[in-house]
PDB file of N, CA and C in Angstrom:
ATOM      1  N   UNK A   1       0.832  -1.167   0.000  1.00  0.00           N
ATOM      2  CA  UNK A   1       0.000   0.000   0.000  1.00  0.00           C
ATOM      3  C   UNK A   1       0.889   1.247   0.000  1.00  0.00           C
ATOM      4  N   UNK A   2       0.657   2.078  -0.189  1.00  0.00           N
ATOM      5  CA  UNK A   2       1.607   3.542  -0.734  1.00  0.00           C
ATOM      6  C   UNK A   2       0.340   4.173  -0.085  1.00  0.00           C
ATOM      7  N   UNK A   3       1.449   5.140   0.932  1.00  0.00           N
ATOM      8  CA  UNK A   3       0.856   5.874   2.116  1.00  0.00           C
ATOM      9  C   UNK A   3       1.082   7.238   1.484  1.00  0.00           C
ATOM     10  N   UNK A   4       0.615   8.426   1.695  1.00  0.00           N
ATOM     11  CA  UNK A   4       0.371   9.845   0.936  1.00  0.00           C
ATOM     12  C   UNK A   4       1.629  10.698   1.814  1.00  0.00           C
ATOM     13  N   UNK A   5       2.309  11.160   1.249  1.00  0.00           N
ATOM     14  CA  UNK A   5       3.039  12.396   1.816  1.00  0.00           C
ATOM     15  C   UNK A   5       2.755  13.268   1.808  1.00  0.00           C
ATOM     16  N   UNK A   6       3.083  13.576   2.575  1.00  0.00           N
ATOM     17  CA  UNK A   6       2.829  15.000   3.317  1.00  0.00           C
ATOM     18  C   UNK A   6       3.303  16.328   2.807  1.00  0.00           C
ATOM     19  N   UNK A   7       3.218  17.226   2.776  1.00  0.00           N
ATOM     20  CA  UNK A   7       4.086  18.640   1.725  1.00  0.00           C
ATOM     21  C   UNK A   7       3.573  19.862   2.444  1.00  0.00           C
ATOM     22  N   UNK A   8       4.677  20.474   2.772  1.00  0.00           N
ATOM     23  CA  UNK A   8       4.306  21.580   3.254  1.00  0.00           C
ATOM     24  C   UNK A   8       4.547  23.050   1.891  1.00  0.00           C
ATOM     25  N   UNK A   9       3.677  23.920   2.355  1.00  0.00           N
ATOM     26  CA  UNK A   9       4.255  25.053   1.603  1.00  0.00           C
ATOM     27  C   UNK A   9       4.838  26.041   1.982  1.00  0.00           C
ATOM     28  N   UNK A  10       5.578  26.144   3.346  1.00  0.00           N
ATOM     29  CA  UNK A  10       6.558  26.646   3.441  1.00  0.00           C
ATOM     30  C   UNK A  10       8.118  26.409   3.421  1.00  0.00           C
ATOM     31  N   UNK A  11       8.233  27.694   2.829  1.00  0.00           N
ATOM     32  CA  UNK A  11      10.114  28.053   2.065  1.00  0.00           C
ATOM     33  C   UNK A  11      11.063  28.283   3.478  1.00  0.00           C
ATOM     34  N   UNK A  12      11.793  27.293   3.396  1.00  0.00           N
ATOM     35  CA  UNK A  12      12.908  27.826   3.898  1.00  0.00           C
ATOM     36  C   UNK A  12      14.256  28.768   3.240  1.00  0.00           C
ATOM     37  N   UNK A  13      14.662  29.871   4.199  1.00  0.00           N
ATOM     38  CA  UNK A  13      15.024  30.905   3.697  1.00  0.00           C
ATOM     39  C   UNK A  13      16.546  30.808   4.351  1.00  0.00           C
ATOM     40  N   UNK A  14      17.536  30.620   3.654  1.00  0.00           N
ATOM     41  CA  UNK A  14      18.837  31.529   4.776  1.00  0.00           C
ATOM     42  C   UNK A  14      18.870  32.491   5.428  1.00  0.00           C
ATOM     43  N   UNK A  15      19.009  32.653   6.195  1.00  0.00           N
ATOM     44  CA  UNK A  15      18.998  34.431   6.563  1.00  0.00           C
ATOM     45  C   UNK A  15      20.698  34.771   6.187  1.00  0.00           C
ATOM     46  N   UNK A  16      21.486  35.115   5.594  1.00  0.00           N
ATOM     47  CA  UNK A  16      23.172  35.437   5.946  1.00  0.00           C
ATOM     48  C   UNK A  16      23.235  37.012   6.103  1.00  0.00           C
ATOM     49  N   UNK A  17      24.513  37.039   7.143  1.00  0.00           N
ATOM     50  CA  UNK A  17      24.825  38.631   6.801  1.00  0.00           C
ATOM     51  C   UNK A  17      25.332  39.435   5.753  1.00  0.00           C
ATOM     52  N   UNK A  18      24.831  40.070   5.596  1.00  0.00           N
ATOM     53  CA  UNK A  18      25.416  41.136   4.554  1.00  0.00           C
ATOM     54  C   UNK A  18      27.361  41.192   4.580  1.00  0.00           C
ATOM     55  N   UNK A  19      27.880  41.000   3.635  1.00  0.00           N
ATOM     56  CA  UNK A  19      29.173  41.360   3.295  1.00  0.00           C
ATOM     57  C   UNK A  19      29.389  42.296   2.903  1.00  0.00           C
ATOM     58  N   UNK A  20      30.487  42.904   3.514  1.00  0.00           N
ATOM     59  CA  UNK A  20      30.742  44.304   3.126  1.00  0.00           C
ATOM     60  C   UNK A  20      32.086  44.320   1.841  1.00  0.00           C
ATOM     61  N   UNK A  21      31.276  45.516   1.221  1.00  0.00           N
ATOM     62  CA  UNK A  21      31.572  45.718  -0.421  1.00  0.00           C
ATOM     63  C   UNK A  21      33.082  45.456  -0.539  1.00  0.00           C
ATOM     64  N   UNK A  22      34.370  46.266   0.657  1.00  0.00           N
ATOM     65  CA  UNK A  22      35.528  45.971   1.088  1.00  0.00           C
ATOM     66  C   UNK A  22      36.162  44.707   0.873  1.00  0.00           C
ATOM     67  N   UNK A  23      35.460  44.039   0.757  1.00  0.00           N
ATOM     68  CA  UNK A  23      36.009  42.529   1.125  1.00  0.00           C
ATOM     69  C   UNK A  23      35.465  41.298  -0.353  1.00  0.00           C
ATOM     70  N   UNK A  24      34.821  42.349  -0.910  1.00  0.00           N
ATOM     71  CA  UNK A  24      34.723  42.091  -2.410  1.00  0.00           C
ATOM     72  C   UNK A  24      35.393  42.310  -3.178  1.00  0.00           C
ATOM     73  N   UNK A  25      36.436  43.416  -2.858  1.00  0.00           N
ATOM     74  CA  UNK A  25      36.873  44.074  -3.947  1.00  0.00           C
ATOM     75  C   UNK A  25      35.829  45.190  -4.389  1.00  0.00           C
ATOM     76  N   UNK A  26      35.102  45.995  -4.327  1.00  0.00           N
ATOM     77  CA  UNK A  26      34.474  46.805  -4.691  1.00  0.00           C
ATOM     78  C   UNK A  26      34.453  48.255  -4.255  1.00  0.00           C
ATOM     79  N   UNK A  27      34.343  49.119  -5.153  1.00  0.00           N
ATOM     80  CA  UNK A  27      34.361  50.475  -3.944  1.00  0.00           C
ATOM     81  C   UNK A  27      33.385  51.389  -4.491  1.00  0.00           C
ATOM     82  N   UNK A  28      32.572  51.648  -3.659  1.00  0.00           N
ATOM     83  CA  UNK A  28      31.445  53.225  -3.709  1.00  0.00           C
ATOM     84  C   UNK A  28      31.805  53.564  -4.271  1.00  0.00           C
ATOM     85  N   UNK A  29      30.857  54.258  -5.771  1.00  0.00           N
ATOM     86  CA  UNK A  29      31.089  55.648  -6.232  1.00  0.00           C
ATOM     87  C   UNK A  29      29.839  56.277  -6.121  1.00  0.00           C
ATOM     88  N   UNK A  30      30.383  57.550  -6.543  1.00  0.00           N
ATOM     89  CA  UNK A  30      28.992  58.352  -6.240  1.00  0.00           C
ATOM     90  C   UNK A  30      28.036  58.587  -7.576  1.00  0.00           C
ATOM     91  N   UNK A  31      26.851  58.334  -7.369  1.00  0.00           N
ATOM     92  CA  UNK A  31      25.841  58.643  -8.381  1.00  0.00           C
ATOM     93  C   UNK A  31      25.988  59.617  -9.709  1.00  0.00           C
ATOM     94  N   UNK A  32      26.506  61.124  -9.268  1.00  0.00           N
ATOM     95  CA  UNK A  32      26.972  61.774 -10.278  1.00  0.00           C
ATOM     96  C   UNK A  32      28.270  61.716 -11.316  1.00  0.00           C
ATOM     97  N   UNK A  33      29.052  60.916  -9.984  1.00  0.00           N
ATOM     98  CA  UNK A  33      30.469  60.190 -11.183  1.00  0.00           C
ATOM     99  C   UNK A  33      29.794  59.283 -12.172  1.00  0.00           C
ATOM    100  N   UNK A  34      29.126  58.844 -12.175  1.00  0.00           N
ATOM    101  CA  UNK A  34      28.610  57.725 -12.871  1.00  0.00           C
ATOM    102  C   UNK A  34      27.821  58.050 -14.136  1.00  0.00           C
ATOM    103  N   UNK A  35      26.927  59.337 -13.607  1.00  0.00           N
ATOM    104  CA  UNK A  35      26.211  60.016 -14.349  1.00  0.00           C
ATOM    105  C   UNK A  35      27.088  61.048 -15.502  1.00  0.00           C
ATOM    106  N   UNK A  36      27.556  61.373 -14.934  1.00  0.00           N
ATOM    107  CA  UNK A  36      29.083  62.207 -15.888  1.00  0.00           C
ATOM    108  C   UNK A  36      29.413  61.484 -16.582  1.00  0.00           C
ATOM    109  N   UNK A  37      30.258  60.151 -16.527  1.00  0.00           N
ATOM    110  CA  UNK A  37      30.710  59.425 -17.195  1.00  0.00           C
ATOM    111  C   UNK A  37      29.922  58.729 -18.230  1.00  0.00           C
ATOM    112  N   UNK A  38      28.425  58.567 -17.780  1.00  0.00           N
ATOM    113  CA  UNK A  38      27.727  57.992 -18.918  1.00  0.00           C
ATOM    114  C   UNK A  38      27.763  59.264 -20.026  1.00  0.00           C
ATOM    115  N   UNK A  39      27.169  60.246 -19.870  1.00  0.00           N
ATOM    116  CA  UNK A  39      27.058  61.406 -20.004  1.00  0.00           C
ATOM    117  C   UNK A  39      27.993  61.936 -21.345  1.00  0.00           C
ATOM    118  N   UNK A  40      29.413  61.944 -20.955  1.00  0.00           N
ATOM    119  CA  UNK A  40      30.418  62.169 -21.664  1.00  0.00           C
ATOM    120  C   UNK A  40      30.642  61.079 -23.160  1.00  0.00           C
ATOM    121  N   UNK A  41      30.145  59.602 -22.358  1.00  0.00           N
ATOM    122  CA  UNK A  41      30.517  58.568 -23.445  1.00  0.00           C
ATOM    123  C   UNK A  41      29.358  58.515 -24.559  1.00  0.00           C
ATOM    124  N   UNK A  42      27.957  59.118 -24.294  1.00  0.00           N
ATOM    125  CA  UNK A  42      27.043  59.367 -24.761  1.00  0.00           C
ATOM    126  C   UNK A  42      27.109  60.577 -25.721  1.00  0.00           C
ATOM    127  N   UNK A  43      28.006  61.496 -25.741  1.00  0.00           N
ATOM    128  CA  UNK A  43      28.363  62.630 -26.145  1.00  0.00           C
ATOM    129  C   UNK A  43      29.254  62.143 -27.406  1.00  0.00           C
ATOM    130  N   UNK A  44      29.928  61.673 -26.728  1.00  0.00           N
ATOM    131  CA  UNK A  44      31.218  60.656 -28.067  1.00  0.00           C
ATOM    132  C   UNK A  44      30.801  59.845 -28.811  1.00  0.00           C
ATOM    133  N   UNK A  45      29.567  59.180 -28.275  1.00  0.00           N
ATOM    134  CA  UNK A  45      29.053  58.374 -29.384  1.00  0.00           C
ATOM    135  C   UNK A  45      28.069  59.249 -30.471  1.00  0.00           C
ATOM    136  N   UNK A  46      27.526  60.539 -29.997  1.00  0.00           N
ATOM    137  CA  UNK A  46      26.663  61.461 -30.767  1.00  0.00           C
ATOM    138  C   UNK A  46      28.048  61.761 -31.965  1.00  0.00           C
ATOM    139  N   UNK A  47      28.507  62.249 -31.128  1.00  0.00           N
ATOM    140  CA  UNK A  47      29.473  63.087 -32.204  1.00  0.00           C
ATOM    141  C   UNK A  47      30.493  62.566 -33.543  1.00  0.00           C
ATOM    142  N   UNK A  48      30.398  61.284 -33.126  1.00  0.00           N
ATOM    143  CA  UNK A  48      31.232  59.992 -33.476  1.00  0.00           C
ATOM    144  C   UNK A  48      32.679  59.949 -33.142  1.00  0.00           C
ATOM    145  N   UNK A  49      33.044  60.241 -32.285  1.00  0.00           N
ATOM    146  CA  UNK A  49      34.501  60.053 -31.893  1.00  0.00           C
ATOM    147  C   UNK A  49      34.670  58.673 -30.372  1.00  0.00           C
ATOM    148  N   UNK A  50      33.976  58.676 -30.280  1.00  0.00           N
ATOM    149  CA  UNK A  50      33.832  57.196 -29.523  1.00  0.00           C
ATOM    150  C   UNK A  50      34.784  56.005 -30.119  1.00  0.00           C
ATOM    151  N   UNK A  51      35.913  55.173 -29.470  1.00  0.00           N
ATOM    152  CA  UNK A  51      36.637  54.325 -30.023  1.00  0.00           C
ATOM    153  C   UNK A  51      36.504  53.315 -29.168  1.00  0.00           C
ATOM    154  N   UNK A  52      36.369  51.526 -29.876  1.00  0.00           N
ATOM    155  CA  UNK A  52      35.939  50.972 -28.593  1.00  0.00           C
ATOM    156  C   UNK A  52      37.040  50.285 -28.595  1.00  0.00           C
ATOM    157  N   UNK A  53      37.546  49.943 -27.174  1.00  0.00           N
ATOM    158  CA  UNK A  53      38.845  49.206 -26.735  1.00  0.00           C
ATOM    159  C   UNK A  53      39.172  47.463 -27.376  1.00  0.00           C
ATOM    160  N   UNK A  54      39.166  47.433 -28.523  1.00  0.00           N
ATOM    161  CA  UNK A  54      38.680  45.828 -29.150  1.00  0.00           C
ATOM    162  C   UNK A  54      40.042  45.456 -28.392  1.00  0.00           C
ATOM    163  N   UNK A  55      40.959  45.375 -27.540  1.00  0.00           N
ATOM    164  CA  UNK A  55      41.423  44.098 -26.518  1.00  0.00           C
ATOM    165  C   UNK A  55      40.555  44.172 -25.653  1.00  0.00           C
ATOM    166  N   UNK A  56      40.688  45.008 -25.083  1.00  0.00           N
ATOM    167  CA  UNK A  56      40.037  45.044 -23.370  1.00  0.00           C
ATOM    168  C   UNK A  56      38.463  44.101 -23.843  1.00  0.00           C
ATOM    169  N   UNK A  57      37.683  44.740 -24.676  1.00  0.00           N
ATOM    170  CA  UNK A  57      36.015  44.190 -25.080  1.00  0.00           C
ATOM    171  C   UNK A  57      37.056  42.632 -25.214  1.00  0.00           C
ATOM    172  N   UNK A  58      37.773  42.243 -26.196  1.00  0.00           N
ATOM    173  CA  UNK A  58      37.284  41.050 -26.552  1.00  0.00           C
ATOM    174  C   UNK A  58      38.492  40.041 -25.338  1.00  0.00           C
ATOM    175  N   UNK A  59      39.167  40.268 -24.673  1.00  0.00           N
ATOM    176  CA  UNK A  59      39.344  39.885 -23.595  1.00  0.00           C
ATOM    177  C   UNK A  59      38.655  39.624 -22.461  1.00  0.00           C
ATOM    178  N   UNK A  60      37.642  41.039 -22.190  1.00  0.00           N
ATOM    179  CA  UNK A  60      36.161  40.435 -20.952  1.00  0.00           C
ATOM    180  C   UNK A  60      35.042  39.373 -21.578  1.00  0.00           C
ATOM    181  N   UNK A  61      35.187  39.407 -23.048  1.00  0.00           N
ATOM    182  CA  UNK A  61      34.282  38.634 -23.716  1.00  0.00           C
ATOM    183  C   UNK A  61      34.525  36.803 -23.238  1.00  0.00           C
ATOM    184  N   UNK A  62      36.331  37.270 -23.503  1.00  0.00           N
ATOM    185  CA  UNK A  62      36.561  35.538 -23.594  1.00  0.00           C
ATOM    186  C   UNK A  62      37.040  35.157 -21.709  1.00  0.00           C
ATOM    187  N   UNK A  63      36.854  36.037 -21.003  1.00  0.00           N
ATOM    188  CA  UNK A  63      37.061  36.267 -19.154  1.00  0.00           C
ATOM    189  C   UNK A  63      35.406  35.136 -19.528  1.00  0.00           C
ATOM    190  N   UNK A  64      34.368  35.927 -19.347  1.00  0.00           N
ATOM    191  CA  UNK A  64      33.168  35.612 -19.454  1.00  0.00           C
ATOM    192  C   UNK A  64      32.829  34.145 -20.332  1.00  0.00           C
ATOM    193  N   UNK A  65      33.494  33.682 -20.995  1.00  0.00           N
ATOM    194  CA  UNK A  65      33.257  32.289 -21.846  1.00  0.00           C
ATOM    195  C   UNK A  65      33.831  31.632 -21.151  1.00  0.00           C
ATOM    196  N   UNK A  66      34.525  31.584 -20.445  1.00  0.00           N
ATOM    197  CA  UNK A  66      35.408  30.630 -19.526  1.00  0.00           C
ATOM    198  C   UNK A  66      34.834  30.288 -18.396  1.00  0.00           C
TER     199      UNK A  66
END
């Protein structure tokens, strides 16, 4: 005979602490650096003087395939 199981619908959740960005490797910038910088590269691409780094691009390309 085959007895019915049981199933709940609650999720268990990890709780972990937050890691700080430091210890990632990462560092704050501020909103308007960011905004500038888009800003400027958006400008270069209007105007057409924008050049794109084909090592650096196709080096993160093949970072990322790996």
């Amino acid at each position: 005979m085959i007895s019915k199981v049981q199933a709940s619908n609650v999720a268990y959740i990890k709780q972990s602490a937050p890691k700080e960005d430091s210890t990632k490797g990462i560092s704050k910038t501020d909103k308007s650096e960011g905004v500038d910088k888009l800003s400027a590269i958006k400008a270069q691409i209007e105007d057409g003087s924008y050049k794109v780094d084909l090592v650096k691009t196709s080096g993160a390309v093949a970072e990322a395939l790996l």
